[in-house]
C-alpha atoms as a PDB file:
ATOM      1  CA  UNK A   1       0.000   0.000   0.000  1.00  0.00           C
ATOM      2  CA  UNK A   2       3.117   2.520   1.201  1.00  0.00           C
ATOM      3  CA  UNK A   3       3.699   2.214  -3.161  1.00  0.00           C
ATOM      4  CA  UNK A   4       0.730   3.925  -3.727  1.00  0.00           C
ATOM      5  CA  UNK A   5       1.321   6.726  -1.109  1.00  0.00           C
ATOM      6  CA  UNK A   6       2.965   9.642  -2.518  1.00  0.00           C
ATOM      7  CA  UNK A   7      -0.075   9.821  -5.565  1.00  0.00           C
ATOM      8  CA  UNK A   8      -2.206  10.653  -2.592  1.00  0.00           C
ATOM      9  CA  UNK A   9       0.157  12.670  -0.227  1.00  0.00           C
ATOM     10  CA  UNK A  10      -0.391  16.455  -0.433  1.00  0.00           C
ATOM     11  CA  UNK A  11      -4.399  16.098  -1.909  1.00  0.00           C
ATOM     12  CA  UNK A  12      -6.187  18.431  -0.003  1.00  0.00           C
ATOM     13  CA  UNK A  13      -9.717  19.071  -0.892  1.00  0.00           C
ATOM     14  CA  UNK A  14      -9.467  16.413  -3.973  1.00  0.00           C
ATOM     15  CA  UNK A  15     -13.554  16.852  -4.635  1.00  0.00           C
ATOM     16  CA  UNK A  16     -14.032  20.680  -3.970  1.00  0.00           C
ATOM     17  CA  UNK A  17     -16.573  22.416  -6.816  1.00  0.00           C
ATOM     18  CA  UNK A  18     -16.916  19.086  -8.392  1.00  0.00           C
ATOM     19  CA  UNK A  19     -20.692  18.661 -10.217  1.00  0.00           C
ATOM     20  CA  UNK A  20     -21.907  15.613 -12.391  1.00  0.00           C
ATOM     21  CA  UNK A  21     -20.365  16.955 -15.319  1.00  0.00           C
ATOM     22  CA  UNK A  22     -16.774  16.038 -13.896  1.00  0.00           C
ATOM     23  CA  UNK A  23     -17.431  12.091 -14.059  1.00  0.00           C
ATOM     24  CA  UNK A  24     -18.844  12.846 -17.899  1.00  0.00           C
ATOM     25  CA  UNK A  25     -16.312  10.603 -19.904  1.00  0.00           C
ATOM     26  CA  UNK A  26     -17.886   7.525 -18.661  1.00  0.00           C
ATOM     27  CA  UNK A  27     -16.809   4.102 -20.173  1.00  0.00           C
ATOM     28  CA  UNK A  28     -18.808   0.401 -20.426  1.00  0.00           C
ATOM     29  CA  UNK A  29     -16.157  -2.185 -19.463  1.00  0.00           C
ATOM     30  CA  UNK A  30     -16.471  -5.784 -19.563  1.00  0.00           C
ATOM     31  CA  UNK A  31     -17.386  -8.199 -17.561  1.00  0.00           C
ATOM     32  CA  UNK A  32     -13.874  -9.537 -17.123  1.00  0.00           C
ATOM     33  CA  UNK A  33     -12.945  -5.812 -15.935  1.00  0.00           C
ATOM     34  CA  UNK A  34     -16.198  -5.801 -13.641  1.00  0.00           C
ATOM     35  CA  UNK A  35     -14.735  -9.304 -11.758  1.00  0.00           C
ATOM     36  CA  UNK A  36     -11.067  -7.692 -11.334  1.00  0.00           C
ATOM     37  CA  UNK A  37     -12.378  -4.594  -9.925  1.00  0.00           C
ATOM     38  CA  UNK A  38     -14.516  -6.056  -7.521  1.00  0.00           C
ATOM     39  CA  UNK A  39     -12.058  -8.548  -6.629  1.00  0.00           C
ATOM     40  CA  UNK A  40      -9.392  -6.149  -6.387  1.00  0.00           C
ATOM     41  CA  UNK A  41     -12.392  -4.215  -3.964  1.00  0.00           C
ATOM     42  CA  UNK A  42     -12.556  -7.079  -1.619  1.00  0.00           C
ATOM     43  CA  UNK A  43      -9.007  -7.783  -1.096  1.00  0.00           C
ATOM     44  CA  UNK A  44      -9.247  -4.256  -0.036  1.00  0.00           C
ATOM     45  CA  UNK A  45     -12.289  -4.295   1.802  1.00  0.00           C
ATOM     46  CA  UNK A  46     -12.759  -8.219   2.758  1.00  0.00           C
ATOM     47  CA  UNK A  47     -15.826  -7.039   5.158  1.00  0.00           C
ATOM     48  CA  UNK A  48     -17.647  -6.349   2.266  1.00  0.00           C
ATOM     49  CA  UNK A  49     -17.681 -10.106   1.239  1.00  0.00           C
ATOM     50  CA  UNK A  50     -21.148 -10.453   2.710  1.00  0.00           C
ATOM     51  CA  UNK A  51     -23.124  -7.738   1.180  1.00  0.00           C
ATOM     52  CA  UNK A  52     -21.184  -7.610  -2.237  1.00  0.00           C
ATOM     53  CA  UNK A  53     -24.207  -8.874  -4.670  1.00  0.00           C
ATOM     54  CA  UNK A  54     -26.574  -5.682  -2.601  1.00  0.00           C
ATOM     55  CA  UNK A  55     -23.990  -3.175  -3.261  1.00  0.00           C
ATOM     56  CA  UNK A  56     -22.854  -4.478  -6.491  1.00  0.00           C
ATOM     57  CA  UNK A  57     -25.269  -6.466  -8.687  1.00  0.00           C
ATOM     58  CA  UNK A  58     -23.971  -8.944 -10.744  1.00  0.00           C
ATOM     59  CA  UNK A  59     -26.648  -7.654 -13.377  1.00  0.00           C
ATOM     60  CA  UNK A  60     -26.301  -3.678 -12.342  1.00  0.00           C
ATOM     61  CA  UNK A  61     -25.119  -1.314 -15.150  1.00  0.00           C
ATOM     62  CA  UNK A  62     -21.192   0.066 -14.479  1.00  0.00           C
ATOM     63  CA  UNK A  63     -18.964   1.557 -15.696  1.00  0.00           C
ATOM     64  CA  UNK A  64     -15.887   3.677 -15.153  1.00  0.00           C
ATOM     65  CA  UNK A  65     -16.090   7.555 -15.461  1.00  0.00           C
ATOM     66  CA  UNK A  66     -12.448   8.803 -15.663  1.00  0.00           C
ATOM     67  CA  UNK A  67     -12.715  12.442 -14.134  1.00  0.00           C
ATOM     68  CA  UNK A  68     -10.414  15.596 -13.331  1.00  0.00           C
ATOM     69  CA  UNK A  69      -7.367  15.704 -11.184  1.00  0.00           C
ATOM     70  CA  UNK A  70      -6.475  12.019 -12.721  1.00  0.00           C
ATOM     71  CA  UNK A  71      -9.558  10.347 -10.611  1.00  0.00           C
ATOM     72  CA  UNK A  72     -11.196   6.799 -11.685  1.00  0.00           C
ATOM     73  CA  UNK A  73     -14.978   6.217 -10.284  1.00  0.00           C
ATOM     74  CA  UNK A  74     -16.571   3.136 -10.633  1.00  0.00           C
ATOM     75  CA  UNK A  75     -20.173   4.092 -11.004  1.00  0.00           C
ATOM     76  CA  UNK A  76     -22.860   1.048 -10.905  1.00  0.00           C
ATOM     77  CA  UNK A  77     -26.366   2.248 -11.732  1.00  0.00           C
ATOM     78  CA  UNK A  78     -25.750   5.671 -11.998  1.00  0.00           C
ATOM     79  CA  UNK A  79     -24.711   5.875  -8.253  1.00  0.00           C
ATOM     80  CA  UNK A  80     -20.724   6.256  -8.009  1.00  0.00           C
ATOM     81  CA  UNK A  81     -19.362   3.769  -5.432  1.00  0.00           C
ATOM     82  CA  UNK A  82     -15.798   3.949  -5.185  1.00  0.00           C
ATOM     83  CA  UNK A  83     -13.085   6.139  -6.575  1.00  0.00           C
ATOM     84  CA  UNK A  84      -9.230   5.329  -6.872  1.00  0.00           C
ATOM     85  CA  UNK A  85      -6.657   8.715  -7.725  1.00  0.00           C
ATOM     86  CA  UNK A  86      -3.896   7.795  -9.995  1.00  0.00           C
ATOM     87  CA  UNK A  87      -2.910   4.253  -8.918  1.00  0.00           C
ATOM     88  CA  UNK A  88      -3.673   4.548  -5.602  1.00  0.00           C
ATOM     89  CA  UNK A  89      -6.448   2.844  -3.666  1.00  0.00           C
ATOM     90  CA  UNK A  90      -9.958   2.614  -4.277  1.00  0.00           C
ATOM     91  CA  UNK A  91     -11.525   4.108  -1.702  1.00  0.00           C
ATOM     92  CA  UNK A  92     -15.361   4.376  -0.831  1.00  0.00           C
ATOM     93  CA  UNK A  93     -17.735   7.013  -1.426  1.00  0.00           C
ATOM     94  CA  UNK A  94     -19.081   8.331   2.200  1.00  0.00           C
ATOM     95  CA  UNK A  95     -22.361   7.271   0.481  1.00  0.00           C
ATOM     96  CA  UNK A  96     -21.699   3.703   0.560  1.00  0.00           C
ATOM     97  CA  UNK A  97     -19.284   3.891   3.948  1.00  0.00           C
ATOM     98  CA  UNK A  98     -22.477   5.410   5.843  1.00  0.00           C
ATOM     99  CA  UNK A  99     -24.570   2.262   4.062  1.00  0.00           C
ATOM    100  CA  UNK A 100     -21.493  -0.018   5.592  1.00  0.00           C
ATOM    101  CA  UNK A 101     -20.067   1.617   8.267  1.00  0.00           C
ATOM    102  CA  UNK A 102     -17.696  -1.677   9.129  1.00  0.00           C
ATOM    103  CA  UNK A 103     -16.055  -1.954   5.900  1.00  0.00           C
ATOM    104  CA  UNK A 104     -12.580  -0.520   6.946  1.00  0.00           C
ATOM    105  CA  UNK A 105     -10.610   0.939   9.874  1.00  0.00           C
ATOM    106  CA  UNK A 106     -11.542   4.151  11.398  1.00  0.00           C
ATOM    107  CA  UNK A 107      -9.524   6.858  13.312  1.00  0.00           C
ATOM    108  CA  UNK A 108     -11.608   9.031  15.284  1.00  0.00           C
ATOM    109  CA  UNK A 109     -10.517  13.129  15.537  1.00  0.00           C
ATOM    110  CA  UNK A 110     -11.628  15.301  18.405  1.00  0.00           C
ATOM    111  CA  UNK A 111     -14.035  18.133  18.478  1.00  0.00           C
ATOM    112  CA  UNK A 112     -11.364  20.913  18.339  1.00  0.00           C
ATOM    113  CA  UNK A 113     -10.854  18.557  14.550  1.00  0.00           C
ATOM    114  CA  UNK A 114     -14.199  18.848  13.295  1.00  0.00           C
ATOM    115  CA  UNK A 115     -14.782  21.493  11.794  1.00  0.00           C
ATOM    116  CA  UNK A 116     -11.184  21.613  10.015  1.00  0.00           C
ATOM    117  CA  UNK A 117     -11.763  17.960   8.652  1.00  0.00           C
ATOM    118  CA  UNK A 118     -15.185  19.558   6.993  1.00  0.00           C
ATOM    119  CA  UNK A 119     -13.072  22.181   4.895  1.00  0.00           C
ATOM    120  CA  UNK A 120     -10.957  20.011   3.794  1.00  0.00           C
ATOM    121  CA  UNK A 121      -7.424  19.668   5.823  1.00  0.00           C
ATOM    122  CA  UNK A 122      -5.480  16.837   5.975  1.00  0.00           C
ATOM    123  CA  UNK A 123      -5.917  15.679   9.621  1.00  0.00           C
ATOM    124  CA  UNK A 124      -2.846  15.521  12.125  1.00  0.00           C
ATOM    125  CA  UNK A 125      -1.513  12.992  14.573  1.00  0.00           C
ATOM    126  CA  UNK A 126      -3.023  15.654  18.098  1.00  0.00           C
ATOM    127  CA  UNK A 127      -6.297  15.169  16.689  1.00  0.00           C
ATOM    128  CA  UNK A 128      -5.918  11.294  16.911  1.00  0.00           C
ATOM    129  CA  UNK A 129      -3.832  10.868  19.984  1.00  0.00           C
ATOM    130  CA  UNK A 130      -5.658  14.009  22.033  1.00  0.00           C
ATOM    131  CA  UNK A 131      -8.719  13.528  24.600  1.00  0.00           C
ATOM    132  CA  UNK A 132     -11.381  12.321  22.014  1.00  0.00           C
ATOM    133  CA  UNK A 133      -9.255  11.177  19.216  1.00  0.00           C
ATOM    134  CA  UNK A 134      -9.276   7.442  18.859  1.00  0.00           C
ATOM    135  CA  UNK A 135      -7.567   5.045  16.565  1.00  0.00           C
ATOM    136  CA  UNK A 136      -7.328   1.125  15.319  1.00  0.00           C
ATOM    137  CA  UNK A 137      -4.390  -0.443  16.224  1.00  0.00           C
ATOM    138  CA  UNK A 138      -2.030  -2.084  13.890  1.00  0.00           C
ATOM    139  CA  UNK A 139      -2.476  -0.004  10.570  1.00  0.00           C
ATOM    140  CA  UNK A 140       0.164   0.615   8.263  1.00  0.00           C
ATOM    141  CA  UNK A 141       1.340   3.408   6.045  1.00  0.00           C
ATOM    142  CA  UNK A 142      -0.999   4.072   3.166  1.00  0.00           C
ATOM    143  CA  UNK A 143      -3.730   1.892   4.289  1.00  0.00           C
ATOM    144  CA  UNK A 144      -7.618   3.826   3.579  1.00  0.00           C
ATOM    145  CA  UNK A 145      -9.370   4.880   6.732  1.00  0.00           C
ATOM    146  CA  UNK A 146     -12.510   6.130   7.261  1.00  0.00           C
ATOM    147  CA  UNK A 147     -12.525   9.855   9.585  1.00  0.00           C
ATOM    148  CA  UNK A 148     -15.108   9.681  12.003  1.00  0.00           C
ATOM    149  CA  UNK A 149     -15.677  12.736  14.667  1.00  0.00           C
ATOM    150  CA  UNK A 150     -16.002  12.822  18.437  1.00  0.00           C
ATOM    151  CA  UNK A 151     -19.611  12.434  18.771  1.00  0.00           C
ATOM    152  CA  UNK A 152     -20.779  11.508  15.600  1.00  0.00           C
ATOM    153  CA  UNK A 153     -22.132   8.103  14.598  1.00  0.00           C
ATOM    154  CA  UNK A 154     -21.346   8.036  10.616  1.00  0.00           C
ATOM    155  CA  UNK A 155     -17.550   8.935   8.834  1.00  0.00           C
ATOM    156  CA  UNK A 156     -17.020  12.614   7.794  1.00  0.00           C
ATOM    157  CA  UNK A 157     -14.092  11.871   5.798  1.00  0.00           C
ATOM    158  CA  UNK A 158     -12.218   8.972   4.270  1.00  0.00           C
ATOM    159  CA  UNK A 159      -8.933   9.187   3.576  1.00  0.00           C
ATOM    160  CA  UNK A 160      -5.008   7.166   3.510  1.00  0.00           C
ATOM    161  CA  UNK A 161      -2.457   7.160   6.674  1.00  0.00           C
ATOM    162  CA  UNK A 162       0.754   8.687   5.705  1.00  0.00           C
ATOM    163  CA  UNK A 163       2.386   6.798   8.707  1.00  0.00           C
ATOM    164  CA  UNK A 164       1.797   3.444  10.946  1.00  0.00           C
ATOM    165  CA  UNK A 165      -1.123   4.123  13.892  1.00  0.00           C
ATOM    166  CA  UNK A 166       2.178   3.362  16.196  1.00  0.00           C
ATOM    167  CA  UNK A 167       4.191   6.337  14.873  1.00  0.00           C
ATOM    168  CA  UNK A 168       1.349   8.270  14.856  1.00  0.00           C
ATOM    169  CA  UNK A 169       1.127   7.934  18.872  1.00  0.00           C
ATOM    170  CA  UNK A 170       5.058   7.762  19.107  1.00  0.00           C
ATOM    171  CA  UNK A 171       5.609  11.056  16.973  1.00  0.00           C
ATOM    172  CA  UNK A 172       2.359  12.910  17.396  1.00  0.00           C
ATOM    173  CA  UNK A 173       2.719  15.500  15.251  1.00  0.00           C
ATOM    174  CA  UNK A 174       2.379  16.051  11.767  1.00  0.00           C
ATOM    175  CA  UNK A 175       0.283  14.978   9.302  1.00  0.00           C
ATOM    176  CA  UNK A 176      -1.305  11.607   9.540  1.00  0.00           C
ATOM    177  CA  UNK A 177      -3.528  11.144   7.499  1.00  0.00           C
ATOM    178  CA  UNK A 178      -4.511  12.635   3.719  1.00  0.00           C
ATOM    179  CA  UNK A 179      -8.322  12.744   3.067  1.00  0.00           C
ATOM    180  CA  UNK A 180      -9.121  13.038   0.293  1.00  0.00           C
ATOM    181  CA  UNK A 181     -13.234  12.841   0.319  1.00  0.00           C
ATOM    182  CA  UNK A 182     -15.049  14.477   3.153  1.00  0.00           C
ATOM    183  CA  UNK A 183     -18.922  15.685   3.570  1.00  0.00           C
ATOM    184  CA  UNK A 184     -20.152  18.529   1.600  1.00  0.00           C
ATOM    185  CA  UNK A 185     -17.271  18.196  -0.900  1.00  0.00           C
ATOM    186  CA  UNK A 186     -18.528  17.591  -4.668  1.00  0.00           C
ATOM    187  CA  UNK A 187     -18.477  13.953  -4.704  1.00  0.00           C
ATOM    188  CA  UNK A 188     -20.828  13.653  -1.789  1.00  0.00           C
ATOM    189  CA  UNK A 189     -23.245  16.413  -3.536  1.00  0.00           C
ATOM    190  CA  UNK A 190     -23.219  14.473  -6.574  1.00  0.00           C
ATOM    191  CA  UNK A 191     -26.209  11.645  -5.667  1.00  0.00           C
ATOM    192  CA  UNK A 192     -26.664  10.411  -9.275  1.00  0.00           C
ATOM    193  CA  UNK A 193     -24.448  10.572 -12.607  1.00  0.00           C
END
């Protein structure tokens, strides 16, 4: 995953002004496409196993919609489910993470966070380590984690560590993780496509 990590690094507010006309050059692939994706989805995401077929119909329409700022959605029935930047991981919408809340780790920011998170900054080890801030043990450089909030029940952001959940306690301080889709940015307006 660490491979994959300096595509990401830096992406601050990846989905800001974004509309439905920014996944317009949208693609049919075949079937043989459709398995690798979702297979490469599930080696990502192996808690998905269960609900795959609800999320995913074997018989639902997709496609790929290649989009601005070198961003790849997969988009089955019209609903965009997961979006990869440059060859880096595919990563949920917050549409589907809300639907499936379990799928991957989560690191949890404090209040003083919030509202920082929500414009768009990259989120920083106090956050996580701080009265409030909470995070899954044993995660690795460049893995995806959803951003949940002190408080709050559903993700706010999702994004990828750029260091191990043990540095992030040993060197608190820096950035930690790059998030990349958060509420109210333009791929969380965009409902349809």
């Amino acid at each position: 995953p660490s491979a994959a990590l300096p595509l990401v690094c830096g992406v601050m507010a990846l989905f800001k002004g974004w509309t439905p006309d920014d996944l317009s050059q949208q693609t049919q692939v075949k079937s043989s496409v459709q398995r690798t994706l979702k297979q490469k989805i599930l080696e990502t995401y192996p808690r998905l196993e269960p609900v795959m077929k609800e999320l995913w119909p074997k018989e639902g329409n997709m496609v790929i919609a290649k989009c601005k700022e070198h961003v790849t959605c997969i988009v089955v029935d019209k609903v965009p489910l997961f979006f990869q930047q440059r060859d880096g991981p595919w990563l949920p919408t917050l549409r589907v993470l809300h639907m499936y809340p379990t799928m991957m780790p989560f690191m949890q920011v404090d209040k003083g966070a919030i509202k920082f998170v929500l414009r768009g900054a990259s989120i920083m080890c106090p956050g996580l380590t701080s009265p409030g801030g909470r995070m899954e043990e044993g995660l690795e450089e460049g893995d995806p984690v959803q951003v949940t909030a002190e408080g709050c029940v559903h993700a706010c952001a999702v994004g990828v560590l750029t260091m191990s959940s043990k540095q992030i306690k040993d060197v608190n301080k820096g950035i930690c993780i790059d998030h990349i889709h958060y509420l109210d940015d333009g791929l969380w307006k965009i409902r349809e496509c």
